[in-house]
PDB file of N, CA and C in Angstrom:
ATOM      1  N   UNK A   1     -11.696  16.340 -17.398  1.00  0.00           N
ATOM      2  CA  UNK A   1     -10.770  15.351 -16.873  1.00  0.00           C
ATOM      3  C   UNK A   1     -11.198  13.964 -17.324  1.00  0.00           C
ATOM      4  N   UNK A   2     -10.191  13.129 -17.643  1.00  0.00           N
ATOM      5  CA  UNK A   2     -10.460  11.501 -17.765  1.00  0.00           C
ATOM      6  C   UNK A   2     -11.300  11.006 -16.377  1.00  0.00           C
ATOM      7  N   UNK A   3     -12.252  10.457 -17.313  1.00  0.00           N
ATOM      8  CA  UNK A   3     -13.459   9.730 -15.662  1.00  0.00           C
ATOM      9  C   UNK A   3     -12.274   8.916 -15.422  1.00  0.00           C
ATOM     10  N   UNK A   4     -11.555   8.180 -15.773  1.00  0.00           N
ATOM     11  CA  UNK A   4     -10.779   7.226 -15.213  1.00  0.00           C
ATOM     12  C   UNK A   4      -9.498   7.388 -14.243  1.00  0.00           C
ATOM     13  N   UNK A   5      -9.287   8.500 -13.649  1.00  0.00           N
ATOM     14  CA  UNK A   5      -8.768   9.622 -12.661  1.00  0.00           C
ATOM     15  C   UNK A   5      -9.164  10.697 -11.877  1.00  0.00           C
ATOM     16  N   UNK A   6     -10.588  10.698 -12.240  1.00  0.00           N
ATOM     17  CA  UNK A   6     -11.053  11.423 -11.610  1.00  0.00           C
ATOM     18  C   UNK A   6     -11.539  11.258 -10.951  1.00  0.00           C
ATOM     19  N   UNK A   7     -11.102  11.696  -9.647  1.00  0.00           N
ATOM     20  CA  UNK A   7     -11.208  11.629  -7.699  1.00  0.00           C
ATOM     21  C   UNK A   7     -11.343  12.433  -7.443  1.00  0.00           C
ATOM     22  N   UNK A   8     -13.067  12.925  -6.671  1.00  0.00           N
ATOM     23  CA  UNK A   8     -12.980  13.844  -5.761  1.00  0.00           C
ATOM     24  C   UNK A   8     -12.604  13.751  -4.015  1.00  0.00           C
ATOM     25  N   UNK A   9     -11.286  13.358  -3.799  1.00  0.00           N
ATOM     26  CA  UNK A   9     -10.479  13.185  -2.334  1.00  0.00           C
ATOM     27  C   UNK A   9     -10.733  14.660  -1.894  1.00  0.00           C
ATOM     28  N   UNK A  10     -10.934  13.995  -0.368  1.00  0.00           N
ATOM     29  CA  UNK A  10     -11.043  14.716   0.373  1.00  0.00           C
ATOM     30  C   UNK A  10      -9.742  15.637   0.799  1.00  0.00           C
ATOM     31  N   UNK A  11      -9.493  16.531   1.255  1.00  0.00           N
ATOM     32  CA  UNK A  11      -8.489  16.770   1.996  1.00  0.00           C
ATOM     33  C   UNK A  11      -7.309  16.217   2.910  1.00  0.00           C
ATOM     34  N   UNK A  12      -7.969  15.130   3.760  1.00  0.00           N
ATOM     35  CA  UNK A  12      -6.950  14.487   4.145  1.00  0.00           C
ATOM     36  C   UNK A  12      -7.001  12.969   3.227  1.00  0.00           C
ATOM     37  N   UNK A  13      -7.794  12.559   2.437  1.00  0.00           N
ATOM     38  CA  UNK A  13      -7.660  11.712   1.405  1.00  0.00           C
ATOM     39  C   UNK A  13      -6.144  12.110   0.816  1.00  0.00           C
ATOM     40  N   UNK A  14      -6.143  13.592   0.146  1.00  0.00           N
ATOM     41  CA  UNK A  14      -5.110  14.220  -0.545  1.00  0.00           C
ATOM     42  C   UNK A  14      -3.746  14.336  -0.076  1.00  0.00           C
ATOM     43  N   UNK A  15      -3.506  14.836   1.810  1.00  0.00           N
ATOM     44  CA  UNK A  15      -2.554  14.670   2.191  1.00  0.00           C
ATOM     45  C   UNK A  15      -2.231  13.371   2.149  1.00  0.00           C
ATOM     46  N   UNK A  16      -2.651  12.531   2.895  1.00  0.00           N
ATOM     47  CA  UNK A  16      -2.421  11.053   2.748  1.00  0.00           C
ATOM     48  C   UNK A  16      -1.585  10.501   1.769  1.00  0.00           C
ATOM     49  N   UNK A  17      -2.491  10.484   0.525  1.00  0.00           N
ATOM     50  CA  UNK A  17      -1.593  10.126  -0.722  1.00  0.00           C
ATOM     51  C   UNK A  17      -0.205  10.325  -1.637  1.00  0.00           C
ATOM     52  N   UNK A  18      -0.514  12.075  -0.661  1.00  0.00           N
ATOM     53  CA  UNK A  18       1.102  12.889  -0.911  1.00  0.00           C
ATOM     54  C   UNK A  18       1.761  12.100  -0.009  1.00  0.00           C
ATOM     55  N   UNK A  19       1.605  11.638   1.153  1.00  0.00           N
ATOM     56  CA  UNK A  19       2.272  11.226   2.303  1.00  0.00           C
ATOM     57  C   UNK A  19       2.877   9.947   2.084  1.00  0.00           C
ATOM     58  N   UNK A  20       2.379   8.990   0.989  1.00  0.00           N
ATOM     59  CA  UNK A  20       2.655   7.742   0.682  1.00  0.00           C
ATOM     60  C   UNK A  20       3.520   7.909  -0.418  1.00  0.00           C
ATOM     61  N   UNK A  21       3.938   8.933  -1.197  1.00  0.00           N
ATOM     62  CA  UNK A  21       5.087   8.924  -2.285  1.00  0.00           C
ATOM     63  C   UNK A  21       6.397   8.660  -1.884  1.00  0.00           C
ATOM     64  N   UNK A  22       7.013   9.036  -0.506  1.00  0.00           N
ATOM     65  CA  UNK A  22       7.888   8.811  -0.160  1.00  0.00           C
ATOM     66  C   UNK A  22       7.927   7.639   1.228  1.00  0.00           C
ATOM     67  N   UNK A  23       9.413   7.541   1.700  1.00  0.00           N
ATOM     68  CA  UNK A  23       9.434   6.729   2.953  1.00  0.00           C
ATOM     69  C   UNK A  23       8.435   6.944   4.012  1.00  0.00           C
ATOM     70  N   UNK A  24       8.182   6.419   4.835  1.00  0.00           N
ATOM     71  CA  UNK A  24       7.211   6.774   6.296  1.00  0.00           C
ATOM     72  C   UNK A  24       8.315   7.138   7.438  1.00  0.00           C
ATOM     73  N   UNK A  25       8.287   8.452   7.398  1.00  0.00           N
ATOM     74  CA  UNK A  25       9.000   9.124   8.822  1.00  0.00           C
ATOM     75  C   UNK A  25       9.117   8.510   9.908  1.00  0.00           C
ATOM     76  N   UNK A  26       9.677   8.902  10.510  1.00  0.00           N
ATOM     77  CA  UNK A  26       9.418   8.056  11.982  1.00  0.00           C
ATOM     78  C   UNK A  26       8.544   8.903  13.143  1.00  0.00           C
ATOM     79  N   UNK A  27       7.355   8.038  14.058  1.00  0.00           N
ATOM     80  CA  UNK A  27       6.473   8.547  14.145  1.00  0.00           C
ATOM     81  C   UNK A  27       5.090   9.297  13.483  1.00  0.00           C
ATOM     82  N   UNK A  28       5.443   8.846  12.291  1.00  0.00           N
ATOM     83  CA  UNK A  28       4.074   9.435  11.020  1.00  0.00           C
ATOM     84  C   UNK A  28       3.576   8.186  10.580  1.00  0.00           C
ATOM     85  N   UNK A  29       2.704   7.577  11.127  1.00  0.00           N
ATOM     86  CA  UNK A  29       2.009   6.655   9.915  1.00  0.00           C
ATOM     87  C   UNK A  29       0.956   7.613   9.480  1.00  0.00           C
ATOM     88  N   UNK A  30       0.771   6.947   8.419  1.00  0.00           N
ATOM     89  CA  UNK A  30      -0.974   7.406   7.680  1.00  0.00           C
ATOM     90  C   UNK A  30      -1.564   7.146   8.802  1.00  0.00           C
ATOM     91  N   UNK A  31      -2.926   7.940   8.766  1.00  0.00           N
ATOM     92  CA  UNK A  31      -4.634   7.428   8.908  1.00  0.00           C
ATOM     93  C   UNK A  31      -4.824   6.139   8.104  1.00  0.00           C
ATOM     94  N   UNK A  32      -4.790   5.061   9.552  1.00  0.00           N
ATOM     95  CA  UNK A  32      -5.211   3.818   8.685  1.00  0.00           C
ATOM     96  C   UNK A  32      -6.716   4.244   7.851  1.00  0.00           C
ATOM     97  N   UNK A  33      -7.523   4.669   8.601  1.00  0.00           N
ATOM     98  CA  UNK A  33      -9.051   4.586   7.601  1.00  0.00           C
ATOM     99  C   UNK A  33      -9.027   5.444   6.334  1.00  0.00           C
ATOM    100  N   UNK A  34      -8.253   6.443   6.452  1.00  0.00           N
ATOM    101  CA  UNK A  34      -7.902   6.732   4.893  1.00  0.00           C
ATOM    102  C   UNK A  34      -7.344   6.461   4.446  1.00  0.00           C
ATOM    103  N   UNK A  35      -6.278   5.823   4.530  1.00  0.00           N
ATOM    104  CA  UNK A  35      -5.674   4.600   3.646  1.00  0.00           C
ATOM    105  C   UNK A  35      -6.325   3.519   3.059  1.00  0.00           C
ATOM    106  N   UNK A  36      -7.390   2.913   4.100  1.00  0.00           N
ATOM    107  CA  UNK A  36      -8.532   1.917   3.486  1.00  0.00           C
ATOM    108  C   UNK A  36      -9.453   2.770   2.381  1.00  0.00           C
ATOM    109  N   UNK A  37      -9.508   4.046   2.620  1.00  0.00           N
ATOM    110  CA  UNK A  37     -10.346   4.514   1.615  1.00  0.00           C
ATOM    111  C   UNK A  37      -9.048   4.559   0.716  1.00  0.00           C
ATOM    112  N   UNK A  38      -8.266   5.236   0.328  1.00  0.00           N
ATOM    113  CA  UNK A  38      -7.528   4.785  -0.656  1.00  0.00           C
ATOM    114  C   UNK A  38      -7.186   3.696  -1.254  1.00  0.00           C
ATOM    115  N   UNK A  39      -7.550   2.589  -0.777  1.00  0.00           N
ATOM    116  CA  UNK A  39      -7.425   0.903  -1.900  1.00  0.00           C
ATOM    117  C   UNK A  39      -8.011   1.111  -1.681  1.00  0.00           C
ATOM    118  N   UNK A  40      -9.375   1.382  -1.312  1.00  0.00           N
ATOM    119  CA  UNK A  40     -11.054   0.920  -2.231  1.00  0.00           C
ATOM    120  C   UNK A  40     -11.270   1.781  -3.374  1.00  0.00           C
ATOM    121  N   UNK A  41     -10.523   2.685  -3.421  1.00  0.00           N
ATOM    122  CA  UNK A  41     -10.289   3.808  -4.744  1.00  0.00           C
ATOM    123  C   UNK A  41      -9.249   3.233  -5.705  1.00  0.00           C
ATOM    124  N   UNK A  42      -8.566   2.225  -5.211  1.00  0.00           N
ATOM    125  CA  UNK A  42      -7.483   1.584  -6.257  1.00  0.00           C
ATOM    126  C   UNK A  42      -6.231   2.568  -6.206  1.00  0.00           C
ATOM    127  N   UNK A  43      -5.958   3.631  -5.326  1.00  0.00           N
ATOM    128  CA  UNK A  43      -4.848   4.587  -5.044  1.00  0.00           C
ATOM    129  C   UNK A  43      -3.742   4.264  -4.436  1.00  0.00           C
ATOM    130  N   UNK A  44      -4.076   3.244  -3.417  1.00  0.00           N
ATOM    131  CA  UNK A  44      -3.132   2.620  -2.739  1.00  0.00           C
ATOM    132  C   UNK A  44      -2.875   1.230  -2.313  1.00  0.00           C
ATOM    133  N   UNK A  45      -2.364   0.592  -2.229  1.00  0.00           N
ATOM    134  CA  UNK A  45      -1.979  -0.873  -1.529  1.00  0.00           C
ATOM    135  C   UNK A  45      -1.585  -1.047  -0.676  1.00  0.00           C
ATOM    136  N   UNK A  46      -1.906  -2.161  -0.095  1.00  0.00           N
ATOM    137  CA  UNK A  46      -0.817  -2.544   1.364  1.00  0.00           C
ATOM    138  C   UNK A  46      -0.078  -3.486   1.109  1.00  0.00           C
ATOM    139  N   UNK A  47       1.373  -3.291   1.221  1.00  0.00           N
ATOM    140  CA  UNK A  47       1.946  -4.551   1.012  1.00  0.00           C
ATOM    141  C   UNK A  47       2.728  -4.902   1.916  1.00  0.00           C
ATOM    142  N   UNK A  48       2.848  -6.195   2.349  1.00  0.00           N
ATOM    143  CA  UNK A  48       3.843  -6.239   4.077  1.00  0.00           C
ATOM    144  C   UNK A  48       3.498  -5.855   5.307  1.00  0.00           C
ATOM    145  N   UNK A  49       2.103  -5.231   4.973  1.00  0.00           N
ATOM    146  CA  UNK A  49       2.009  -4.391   5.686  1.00  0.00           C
ATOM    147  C   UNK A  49       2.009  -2.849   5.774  1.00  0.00           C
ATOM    148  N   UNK A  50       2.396  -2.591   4.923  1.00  0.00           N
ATOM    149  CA  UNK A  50       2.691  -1.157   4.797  1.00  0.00           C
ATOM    150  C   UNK A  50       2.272  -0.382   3.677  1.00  0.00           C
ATOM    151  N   UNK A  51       1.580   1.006   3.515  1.00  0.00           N
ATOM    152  CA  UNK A  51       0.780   1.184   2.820  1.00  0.00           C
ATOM    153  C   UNK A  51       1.446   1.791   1.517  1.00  0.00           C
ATOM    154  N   UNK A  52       1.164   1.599  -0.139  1.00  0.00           N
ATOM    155  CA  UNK A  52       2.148   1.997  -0.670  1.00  0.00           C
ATOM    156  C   UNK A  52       1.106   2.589  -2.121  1.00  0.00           C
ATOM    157  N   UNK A  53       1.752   3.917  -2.362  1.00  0.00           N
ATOM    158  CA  UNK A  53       0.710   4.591  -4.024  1.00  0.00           C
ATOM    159  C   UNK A  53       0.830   3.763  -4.735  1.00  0.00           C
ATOM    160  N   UNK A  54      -0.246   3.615  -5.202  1.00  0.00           N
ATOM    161  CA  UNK A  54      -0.469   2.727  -6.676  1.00  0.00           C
ATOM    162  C   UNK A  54      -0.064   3.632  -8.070  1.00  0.00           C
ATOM    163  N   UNK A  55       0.084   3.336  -9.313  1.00  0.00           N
ATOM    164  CA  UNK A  55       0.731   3.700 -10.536  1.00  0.00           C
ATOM    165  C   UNK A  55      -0.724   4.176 -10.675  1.00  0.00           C
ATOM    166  N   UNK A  56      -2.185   4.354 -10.512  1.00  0.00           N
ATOM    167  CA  UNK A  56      -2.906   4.966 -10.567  1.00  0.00           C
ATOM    168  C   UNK A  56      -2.556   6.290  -9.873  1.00  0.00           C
ATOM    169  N   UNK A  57      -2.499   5.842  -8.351  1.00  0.00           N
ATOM    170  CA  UNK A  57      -2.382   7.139  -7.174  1.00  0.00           C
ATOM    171  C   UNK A  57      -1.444   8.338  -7.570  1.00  0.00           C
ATOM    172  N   UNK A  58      -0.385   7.458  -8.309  1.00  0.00           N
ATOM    173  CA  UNK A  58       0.429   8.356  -8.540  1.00  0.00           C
ATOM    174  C   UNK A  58       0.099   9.456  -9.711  1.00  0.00           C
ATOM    175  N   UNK A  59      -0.792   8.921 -10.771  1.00  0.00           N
ATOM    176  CA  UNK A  59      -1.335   9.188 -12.039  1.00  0.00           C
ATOM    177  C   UNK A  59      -2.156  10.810 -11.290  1.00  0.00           C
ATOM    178  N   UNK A  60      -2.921  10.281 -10.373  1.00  0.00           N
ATOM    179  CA  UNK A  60      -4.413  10.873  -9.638  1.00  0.00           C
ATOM    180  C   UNK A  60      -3.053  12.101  -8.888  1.00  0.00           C
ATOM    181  N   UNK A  61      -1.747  12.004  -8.558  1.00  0.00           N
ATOM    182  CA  UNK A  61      -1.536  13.289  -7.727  1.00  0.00           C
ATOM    183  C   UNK A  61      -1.193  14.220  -9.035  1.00  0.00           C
ATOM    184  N   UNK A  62      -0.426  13.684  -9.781  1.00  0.00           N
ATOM    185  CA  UNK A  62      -0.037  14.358 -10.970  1.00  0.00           C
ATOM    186  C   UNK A  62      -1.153  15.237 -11.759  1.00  0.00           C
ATOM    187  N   UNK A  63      -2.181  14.833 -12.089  1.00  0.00           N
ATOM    188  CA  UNK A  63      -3.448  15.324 -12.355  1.00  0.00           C
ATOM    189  C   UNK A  63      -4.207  16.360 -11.594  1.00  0.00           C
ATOM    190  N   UNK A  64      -4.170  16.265 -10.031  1.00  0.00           N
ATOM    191  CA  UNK A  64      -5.075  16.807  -8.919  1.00  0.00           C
ATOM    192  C   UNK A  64      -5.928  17.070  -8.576  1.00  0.00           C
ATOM    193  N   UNK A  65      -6.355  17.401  -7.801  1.00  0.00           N
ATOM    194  CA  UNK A  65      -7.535  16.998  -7.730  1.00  0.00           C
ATOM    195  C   UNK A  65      -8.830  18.116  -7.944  1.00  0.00           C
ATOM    196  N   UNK A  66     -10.341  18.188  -8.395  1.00  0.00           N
ATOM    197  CA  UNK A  66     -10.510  19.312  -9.165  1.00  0.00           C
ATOM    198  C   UNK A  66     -11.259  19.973  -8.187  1.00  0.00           C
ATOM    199  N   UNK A  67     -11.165  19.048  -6.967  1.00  0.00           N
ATOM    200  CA  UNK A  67     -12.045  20.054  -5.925  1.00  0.00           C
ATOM    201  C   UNK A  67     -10.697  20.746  -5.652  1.00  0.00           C
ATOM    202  N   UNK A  68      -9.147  20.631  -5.354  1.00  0.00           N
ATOM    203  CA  UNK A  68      -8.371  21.537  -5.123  1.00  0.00           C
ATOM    204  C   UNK A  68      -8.073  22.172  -5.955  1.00  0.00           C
ATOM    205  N   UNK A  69      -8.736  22.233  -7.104  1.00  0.00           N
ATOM    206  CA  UNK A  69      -8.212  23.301  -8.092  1.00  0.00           C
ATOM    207  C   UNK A  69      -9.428  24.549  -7.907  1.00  0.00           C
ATOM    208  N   UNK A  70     -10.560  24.093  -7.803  1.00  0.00           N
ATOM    209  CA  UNK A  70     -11.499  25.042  -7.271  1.00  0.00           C
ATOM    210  C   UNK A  70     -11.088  25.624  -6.236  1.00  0.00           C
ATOM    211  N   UNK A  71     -10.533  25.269  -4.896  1.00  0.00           N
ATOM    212  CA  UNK A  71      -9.962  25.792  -3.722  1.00  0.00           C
ATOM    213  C   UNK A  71      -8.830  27.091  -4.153  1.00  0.00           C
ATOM    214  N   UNK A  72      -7.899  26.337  -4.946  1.00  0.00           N
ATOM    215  CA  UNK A  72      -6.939  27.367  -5.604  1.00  0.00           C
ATOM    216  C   UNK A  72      -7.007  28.776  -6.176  1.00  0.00           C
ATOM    217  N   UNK A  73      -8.487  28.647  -6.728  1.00  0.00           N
ATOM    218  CA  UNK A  73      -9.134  29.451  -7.851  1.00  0.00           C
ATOM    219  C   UNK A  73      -9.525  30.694  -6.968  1.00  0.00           C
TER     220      UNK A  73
END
């Protein structure tokens, strides 16, 4: 894998990030603290307030992640 995508996220790191591709449900926010871990990974932003995938994050779901590909296996 490109070092420059390659994230080993945790599990709910992973949901999270799936969770930020689309609108925010009502009654669903993210885990603020994994969201903070996601912008310190450069995966996500906050903007307005509100937490949003970065053109990386999005790069990083497309790719996946290789501890869930081991899980898969």
């Amino acid at each position: 894998m490109n070092a420059e995508f390659d994230h080993e996220l945790t599990p709910d790191q992973w949901e999270t990030l799936k969770a930020l591709r689309g609108p925010v449900r009502e009654g669903r926010r993210p885990n603020g603290f994994i969201v903070e871990q996601l912008v310190a990974l450069g995966l996500a932003v906050i903007n307005d307030g509100a937490a949003q995938i970065t053109p990386d994050g999005r790069k990083v779901l497309i790719r996946g992640s290789s501890r869930l590909l081991d899980v898969a296996a």
